[in-house]
PDB file of N, CA and C in Angstrom:
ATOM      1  N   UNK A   1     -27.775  -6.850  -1.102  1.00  0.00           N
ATOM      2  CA  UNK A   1     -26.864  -7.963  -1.163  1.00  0.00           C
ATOM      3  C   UNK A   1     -27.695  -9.230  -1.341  1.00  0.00           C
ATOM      4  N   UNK A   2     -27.392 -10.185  -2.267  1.00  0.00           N
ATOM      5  CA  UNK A   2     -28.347 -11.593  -2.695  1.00  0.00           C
ATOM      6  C   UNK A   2     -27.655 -12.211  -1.342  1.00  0.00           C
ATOM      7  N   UNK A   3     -28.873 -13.102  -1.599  1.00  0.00           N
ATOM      8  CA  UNK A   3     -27.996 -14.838  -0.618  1.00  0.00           C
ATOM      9  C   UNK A   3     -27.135 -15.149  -0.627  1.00  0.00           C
ATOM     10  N   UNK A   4     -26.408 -15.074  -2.354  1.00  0.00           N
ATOM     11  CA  UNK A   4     -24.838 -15.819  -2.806  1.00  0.00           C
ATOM     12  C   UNK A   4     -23.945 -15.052  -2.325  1.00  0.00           C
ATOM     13  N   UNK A   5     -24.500 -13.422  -2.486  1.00  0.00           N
ATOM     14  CA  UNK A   5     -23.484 -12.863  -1.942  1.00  0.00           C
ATOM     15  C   UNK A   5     -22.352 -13.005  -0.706  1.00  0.00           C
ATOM     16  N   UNK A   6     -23.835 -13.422  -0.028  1.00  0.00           N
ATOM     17  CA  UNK A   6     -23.295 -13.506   1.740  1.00  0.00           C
ATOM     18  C   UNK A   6     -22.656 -14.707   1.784  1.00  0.00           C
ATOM     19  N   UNK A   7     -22.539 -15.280   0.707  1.00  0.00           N
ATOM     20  CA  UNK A   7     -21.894 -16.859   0.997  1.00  0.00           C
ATOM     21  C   UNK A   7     -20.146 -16.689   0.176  1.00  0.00           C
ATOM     22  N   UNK A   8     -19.362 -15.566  -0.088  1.00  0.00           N
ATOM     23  CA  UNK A   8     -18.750 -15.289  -0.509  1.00  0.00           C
ATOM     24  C   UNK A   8     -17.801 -14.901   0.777  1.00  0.00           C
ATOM     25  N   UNK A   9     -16.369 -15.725   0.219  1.00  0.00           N
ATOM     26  CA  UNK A   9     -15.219 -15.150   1.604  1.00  0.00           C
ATOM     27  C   UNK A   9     -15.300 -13.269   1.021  1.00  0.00           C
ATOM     28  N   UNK A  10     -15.285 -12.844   1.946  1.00  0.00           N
ATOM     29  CA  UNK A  10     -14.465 -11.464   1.632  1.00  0.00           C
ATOM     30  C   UNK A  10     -13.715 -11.259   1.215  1.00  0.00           C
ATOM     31  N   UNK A  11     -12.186 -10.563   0.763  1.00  0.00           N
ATOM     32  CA  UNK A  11     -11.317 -10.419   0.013  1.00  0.00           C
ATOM     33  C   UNK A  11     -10.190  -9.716   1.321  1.00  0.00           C
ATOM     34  N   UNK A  12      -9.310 -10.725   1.235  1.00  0.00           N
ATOM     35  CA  UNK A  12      -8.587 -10.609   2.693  1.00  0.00           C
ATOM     36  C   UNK A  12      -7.344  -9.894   2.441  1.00  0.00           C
ATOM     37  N   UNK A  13      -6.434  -8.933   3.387  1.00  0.00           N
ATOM     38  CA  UNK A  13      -4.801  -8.752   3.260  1.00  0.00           C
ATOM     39  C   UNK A  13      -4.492  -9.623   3.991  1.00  0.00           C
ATOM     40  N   UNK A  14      -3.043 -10.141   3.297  1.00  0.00           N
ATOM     41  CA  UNK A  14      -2.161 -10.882   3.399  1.00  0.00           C
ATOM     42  C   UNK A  14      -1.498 -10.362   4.663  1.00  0.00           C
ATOM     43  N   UNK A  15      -1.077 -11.176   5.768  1.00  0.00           N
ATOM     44  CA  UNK A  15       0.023 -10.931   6.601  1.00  0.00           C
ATOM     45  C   UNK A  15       1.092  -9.890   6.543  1.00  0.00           C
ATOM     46  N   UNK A  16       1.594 -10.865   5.550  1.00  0.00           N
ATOM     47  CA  UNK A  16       2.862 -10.213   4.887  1.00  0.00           C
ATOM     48  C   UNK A  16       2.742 -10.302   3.010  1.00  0.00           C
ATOM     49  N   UNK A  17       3.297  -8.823   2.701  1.00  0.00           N
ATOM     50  CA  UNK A  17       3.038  -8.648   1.362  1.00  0.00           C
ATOM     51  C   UNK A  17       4.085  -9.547   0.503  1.00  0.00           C
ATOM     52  N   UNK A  18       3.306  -9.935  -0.605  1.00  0.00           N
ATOM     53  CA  UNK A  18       4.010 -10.730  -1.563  1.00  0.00           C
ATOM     54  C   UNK A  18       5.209  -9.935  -2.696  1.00  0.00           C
ATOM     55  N   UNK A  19       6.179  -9.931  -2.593  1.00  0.00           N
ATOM     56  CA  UNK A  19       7.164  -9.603  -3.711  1.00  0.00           C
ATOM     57  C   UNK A  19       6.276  -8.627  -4.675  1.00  0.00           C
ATOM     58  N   UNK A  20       5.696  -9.025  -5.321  1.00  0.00           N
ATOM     59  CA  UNK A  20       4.462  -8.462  -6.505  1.00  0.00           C
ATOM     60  C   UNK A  20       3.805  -7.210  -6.020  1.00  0.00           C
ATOM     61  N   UNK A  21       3.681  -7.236  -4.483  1.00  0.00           N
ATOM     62  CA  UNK A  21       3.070  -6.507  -4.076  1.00  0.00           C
ATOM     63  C   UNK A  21       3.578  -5.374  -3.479  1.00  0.00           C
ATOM     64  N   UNK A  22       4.556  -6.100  -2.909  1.00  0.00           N
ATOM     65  CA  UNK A  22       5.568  -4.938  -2.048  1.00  0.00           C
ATOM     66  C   UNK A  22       6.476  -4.016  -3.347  1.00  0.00           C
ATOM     67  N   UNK A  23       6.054  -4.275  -4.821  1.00  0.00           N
ATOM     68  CA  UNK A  23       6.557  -3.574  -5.996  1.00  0.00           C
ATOM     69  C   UNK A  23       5.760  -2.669  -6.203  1.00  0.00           C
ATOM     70  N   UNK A  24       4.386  -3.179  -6.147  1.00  0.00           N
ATOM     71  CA  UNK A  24       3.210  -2.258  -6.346  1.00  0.00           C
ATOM     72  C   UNK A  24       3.581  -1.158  -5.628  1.00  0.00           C
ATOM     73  N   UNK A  25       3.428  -1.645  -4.338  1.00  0.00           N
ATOM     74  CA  UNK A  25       3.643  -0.273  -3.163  1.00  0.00           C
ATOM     75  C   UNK A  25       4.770   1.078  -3.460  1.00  0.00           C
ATOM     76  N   UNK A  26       6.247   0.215  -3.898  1.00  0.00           N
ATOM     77  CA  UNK A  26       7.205   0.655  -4.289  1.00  0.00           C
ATOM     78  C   UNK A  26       6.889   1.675  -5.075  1.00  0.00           C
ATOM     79  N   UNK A  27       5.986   1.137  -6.495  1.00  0.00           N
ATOM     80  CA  UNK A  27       5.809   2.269  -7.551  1.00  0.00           C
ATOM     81  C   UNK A  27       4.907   3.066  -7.382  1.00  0.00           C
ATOM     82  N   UNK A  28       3.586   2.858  -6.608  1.00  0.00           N
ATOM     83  CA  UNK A  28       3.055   4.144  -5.957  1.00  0.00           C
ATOM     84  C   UNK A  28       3.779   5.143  -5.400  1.00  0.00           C
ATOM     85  N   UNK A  29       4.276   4.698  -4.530  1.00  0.00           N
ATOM     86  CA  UNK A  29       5.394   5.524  -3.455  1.00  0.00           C
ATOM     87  C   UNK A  29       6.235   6.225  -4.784  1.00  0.00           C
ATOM     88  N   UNK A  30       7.089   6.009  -5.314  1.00  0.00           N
ATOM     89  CA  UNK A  30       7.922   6.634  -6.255  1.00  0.00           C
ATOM     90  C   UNK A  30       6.773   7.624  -6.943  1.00  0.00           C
ATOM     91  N   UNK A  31       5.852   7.379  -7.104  1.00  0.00           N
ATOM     92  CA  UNK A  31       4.916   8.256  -8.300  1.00  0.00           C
ATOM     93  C   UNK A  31       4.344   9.432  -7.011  1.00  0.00           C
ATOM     94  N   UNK A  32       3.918   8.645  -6.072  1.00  0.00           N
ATOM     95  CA  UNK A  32       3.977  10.142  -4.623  1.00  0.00           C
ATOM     96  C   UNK A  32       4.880  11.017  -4.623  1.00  0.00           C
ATOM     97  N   UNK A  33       6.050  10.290  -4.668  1.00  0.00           N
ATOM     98  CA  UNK A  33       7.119  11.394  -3.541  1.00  0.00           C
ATOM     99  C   UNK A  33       7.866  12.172  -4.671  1.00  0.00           C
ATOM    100  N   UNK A  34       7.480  12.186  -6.502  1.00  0.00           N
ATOM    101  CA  UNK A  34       7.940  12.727  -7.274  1.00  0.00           C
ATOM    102  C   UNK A  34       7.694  14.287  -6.801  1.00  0.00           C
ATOM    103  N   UNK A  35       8.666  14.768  -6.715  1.00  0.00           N
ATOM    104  CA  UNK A  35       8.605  16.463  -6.561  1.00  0.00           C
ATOM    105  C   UNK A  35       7.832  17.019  -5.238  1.00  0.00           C
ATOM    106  N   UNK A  36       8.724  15.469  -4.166  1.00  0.00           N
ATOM    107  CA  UNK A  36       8.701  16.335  -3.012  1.00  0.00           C
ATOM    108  C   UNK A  36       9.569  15.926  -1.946  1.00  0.00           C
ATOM    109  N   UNK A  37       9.741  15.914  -1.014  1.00  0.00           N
ATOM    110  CA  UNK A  37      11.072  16.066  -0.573  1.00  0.00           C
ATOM    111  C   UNK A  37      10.861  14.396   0.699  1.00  0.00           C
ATOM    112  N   UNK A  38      12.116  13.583   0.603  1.00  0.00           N
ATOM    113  CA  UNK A  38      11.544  12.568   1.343  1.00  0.00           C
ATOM    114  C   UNK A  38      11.214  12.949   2.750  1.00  0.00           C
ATOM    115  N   UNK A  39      11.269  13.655   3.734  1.00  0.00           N
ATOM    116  CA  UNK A  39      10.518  14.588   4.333  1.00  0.00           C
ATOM    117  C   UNK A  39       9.404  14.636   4.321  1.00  0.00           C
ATOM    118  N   UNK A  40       8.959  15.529   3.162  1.00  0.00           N
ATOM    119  CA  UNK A  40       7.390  15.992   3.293  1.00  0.00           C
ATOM    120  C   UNK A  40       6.584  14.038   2.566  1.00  0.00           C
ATOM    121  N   UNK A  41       7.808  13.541   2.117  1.00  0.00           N
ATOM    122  CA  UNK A  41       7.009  12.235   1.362  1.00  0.00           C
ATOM    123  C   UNK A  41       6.685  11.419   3.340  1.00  0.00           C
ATOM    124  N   UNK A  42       7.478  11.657   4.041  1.00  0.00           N
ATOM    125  CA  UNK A  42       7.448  10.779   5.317  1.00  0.00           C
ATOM    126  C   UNK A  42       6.233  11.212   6.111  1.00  0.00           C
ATOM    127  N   UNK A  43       6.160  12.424   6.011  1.00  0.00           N
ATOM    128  CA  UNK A  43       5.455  13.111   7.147  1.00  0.00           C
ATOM    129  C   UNK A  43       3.886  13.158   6.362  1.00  0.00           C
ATOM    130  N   UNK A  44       3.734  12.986   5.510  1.00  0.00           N
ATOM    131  CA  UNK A  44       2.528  12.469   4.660  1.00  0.00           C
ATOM    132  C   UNK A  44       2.004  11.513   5.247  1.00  0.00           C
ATOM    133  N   UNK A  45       3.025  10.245   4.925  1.00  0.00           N
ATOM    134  CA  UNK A  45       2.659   9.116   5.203  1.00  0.00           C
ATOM    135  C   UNK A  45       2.570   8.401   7.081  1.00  0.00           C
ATOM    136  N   UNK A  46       3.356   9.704   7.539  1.00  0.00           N
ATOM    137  CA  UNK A  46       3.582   8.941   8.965  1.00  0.00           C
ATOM    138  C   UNK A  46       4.366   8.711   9.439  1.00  0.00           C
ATOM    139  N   UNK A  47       5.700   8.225   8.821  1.00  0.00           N
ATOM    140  CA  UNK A  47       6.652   7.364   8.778  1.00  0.00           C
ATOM    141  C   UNK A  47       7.917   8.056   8.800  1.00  0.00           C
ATOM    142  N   UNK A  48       9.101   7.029   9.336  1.00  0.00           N
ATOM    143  CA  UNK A  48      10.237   8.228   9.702  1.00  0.00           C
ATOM    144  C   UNK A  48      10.934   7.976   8.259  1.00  0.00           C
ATOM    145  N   UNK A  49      11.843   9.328   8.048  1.00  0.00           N
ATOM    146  CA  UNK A  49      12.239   9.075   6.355  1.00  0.00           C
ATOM    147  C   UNK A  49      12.854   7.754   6.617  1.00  0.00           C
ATOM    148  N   UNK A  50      13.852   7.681   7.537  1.00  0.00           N
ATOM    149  CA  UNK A  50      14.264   6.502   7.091  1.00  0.00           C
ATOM    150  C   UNK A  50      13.868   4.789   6.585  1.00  0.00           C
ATOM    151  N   UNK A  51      12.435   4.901   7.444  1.00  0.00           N
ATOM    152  CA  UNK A  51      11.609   3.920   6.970  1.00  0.00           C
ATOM    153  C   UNK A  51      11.321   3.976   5.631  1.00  0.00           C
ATOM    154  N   UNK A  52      11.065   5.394   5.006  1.00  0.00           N
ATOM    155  CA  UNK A  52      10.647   5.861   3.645  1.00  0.00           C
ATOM    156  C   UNK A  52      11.731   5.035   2.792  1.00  0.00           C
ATOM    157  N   UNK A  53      13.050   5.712   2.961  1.00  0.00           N
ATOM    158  CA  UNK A  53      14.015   5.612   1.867  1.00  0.00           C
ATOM    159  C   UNK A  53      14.328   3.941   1.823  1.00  0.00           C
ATOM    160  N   UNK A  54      13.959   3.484   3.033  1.00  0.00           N
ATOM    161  CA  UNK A  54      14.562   1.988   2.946  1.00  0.00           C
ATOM    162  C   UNK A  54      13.298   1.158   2.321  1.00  0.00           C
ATOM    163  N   UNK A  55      12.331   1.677   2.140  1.00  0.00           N
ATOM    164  CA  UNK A  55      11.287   1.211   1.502  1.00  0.00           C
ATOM    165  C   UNK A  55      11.585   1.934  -0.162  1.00  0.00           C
ATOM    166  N   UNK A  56      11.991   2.706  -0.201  1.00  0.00           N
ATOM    167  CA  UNK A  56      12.089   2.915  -1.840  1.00  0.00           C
ATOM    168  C   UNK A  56      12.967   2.263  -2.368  1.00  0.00           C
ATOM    169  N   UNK A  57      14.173   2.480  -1.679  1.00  0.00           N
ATOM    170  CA  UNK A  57      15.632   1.586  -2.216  1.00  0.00           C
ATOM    171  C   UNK A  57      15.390  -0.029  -2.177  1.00  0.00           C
ATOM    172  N   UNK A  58      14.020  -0.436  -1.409  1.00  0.00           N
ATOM    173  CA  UNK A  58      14.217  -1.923  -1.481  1.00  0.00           C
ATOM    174  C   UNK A  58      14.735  -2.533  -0.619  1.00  0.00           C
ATOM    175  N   UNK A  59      15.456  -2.243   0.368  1.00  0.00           N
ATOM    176  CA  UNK A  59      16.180  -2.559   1.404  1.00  0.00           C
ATOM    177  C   UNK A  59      15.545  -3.375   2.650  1.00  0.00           C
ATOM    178  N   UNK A  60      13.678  -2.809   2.547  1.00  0.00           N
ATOM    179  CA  UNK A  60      12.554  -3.297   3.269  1.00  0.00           C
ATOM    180  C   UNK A  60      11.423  -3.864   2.604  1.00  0.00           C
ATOM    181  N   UNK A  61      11.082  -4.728   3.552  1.00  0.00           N
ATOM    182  CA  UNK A  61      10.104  -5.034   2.712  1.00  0.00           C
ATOM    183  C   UNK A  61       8.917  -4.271   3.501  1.00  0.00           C
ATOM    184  N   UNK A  62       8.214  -3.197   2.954  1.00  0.00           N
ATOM    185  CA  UNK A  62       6.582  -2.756   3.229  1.00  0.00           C
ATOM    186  C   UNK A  62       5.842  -3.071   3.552  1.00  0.00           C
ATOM    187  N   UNK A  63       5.428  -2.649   5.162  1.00  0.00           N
ATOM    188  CA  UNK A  63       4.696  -3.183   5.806  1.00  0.00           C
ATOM    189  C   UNK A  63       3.337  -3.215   5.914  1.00  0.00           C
ATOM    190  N   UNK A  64       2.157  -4.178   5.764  1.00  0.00           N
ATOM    191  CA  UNK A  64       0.689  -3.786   5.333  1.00  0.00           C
ATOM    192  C   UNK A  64       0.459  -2.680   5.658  1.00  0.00           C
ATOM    193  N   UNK A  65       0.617  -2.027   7.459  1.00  0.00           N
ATOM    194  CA  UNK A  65       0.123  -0.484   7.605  1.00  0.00           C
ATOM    195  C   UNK A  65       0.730   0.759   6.558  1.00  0.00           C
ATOM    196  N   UNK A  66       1.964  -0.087   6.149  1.00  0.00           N
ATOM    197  CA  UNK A  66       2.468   1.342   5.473  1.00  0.00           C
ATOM    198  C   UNK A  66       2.100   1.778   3.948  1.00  0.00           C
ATOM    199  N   UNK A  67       1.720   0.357   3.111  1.00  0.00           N
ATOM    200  CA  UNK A  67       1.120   0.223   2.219  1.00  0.00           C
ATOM    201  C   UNK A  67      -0.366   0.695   2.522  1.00  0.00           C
ATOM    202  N   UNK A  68      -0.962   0.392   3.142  1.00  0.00           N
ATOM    203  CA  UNK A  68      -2.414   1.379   3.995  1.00  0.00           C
ATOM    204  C   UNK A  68      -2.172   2.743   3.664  1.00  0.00           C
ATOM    205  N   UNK A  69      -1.219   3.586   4.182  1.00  0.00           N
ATOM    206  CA  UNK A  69      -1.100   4.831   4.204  1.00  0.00           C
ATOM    207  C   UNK A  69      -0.624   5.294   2.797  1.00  0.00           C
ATOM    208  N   UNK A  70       0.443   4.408   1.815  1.00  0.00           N
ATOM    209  CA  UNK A  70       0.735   5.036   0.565  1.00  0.00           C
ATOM    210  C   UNK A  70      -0.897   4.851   0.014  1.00  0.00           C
ATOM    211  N   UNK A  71      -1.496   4.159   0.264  1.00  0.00           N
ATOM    212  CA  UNK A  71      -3.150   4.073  -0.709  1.00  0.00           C
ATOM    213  C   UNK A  71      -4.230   5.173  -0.352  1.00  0.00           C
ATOM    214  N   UNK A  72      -3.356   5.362   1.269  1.00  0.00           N
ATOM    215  CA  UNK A  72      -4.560   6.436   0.895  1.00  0.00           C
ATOM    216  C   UNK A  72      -4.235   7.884   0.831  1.00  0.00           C
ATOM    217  N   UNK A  73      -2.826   8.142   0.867  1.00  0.00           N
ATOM    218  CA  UNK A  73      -2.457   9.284   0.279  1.00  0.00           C
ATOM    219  C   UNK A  73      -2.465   9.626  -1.258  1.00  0.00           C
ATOM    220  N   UNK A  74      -2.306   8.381  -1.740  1.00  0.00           N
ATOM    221  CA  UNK A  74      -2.802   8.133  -3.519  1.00  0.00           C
ATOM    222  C   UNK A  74      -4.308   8.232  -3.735  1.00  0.00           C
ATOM    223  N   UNK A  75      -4.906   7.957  -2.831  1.00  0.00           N
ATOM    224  CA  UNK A  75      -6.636   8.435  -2.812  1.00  0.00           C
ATOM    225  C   UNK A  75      -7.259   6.835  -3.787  1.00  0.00           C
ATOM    226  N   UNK A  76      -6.592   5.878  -3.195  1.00  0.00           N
ATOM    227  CA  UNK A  76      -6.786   4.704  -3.636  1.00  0.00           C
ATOM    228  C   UNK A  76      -7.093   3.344  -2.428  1.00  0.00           C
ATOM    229  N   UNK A  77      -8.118   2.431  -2.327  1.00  0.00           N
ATOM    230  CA  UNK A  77      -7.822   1.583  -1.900  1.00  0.00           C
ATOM    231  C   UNK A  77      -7.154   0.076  -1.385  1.00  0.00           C
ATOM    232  N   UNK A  78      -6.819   0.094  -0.241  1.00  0.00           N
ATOM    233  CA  UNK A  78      -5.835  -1.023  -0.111  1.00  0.00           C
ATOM    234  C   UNK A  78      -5.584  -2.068  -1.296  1.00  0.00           C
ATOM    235  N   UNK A  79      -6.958  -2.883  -1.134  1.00  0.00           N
ATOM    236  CA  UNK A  79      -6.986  -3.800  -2.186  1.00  0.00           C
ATOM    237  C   UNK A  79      -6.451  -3.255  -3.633  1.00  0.00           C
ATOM    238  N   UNK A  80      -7.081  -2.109  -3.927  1.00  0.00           N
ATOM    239  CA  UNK A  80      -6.903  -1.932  -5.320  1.00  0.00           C
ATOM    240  C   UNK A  80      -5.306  -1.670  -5.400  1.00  0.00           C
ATOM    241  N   UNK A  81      -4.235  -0.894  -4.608  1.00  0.00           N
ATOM    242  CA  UNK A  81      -3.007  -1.191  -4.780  1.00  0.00           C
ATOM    243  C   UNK A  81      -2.544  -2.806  -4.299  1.00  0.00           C
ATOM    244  N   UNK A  82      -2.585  -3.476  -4.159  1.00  0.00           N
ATOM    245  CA  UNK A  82      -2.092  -4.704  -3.731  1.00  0.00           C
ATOM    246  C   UNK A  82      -2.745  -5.500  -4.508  1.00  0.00           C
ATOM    247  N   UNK A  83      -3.928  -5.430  -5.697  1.00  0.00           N
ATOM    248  CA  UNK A  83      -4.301  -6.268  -7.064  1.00  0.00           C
ATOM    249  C   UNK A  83      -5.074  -7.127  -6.256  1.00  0.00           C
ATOM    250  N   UNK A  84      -5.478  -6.834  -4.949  1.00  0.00           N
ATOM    251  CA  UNK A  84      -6.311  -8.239  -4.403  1.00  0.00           C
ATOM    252  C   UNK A  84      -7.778  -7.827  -5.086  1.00  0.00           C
ATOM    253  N   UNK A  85      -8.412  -8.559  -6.050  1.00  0.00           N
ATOM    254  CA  UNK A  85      -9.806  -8.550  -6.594  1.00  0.00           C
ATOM    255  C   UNK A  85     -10.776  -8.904  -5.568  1.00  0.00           C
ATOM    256  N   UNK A  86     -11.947  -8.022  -5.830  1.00  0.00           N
ATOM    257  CA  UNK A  86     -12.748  -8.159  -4.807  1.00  0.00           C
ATOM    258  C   UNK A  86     -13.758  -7.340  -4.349  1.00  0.00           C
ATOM    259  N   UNK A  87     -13.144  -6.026  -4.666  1.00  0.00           N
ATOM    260  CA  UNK A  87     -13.467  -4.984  -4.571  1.00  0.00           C
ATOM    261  C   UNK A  87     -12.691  -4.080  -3.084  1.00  0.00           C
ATOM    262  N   UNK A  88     -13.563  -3.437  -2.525  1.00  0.00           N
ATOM    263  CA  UNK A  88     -12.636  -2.513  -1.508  1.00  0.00           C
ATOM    264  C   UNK A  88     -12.915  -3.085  -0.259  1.00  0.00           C
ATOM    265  N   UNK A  89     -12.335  -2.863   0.739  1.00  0.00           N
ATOM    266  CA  UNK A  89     -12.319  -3.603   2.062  1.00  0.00           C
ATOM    267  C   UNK A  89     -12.609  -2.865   3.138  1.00  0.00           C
TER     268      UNK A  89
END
């Protein structure tokens, strides 16, 4: 790591996810739970279906931990689903 490096903020999550983001999550999640049952999509992730379905339908807005867990059942990192540049966290 250079000098400049260390003089660089890190690349932070947001509190609460931005519209943009909580879509991102959305379309991961939809591309997961294709051809499997919201069930086995919940119990993947943790989460009770109903948290699931109210997060697909939109009804919720997605909560950073839960967006955590769709990234890494996608075998992807936080940042990189949520477009925060930066690299991984």
């Amino acid at each position: 790591m250079s000098e400049h490096d260390q003089d660089r903020e890190p690349p932070s999550i947001p509190a609460v996810l931005t519209d943009e983001q909580a879509a991102r999550v959305r379309a991961r999640l939809d591309r997961f739970a294709k051809g499997t049952s919201v069930r086995g999509c919940a119990k993947a992730l943790g989460y009770a279906r109903k948290y699931v379905r109210a997060v697909r339908d939109g009804a919720i807005r997605p909560s950073v931990h839960f967006a955590s867990r769709v990234a890494h059942v996608a075998g992807m990192d936080l940042a990189t689903l949520l477009g925060i540049s930066g690299g991984a966290l």
